[in-house]
Protein backbone atom coordinates (compact mmCIF):
# COMPACT_ATOMS: atom_id res chain seq x y z
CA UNK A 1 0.00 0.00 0.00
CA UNK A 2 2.89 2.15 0.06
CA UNK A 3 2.14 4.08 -3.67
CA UNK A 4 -0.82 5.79 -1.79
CA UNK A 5 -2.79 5.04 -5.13
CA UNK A 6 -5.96 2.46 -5.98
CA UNK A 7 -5.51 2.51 -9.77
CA UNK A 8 -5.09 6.04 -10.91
CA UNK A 9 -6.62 7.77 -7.64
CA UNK A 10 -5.32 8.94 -4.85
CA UNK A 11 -6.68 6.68 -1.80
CA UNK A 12 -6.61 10.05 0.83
CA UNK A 13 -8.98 12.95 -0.62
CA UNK A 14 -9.61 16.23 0.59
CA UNK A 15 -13.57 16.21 0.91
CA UNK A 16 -15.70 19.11 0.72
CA UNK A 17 -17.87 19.37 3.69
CA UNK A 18 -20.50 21.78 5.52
CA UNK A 19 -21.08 22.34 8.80
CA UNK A 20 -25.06 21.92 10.05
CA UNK A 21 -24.48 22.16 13.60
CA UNK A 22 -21.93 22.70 16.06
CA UNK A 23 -19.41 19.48 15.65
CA UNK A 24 -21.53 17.72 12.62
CA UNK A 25 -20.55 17.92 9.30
CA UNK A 26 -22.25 17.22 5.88
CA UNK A 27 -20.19 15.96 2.46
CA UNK A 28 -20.75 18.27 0.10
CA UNK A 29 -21.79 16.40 -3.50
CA UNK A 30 -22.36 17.62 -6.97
CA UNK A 31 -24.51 16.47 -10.09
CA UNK A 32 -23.47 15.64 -13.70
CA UNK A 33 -24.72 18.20 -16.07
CA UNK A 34 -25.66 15.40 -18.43
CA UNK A 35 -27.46 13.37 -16.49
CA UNK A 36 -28.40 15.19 -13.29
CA UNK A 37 -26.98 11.90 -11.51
CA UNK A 38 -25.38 13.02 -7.78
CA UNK A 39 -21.81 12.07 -7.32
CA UNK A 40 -19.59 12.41 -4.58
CA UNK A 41 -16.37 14.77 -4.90
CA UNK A 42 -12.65 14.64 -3.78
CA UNK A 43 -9.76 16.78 -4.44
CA UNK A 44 -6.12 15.28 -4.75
CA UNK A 45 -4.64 19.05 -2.74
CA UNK A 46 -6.31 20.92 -1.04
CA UNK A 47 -5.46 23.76 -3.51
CA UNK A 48 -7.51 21.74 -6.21
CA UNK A 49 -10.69 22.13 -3.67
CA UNK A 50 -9.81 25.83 -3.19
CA UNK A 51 -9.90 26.45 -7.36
CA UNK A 52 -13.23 25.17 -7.11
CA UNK A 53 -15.01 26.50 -3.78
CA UNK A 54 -12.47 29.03 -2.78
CA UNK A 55 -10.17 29.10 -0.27
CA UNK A 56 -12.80 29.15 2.84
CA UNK A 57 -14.39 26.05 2.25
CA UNK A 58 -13.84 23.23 4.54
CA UNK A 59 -12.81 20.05 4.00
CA UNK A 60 -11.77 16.99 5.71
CA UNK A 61 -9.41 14.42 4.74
CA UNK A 62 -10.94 10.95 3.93
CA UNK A 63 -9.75 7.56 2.84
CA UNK A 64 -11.67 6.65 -0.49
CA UNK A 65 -13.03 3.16 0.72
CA UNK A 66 -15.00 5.11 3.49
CA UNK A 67 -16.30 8.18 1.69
CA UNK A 68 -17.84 5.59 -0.82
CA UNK A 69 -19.51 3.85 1.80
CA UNK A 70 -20.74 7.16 3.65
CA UNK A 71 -22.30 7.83 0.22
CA UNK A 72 -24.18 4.72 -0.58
CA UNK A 73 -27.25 4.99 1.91
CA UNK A 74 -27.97 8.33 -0.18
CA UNK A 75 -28.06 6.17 -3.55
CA UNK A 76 -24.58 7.85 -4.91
CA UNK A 77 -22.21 5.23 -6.61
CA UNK A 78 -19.50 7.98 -8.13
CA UNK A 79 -16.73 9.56 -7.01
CA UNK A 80 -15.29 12.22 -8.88
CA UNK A 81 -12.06 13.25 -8.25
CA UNK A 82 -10.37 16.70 -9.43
């Protein structure tokens, strides 16, 4: 496991997040344009996040295996990344 990498993605993201009360925290997702389908997102730097949100957003760092399975319950299957 030393590469850090599962195929061609980084396993440790920086995620997007929102807080909705004091200590709880919400992943932020997007939607294809195409299709309207919700995906989840993850950033390889935390620069990458900042080109897209700007530099305030929060994030968290996440392990890909997780952040898949924290997306599931909500029907999402995608992660897009950068």
């Amino acid at each position: 496991m030393g590469s850090g990498q599962i195929g061609t993605q980084p396993e440790i993201l920086h995620i997007p997040v929102s807080a909705c009360s004091e200590g709880i925290l919400t992943i932020r997702t997007g939607r294809l344009q195409s299709s309207g389908e919700r995906v989840g997102l993850g950033f390889t730097s935390r620069a990458s996040l900042a080109a897209v949100f700007g530099p305030k957003q929060a994030s968290i760092l996440l392990h890909l295996q997780p952040l898949h399975k924290m997306l599931a319950p909500r029907g999402i299957t995608q992660v897009r990344v950068d």
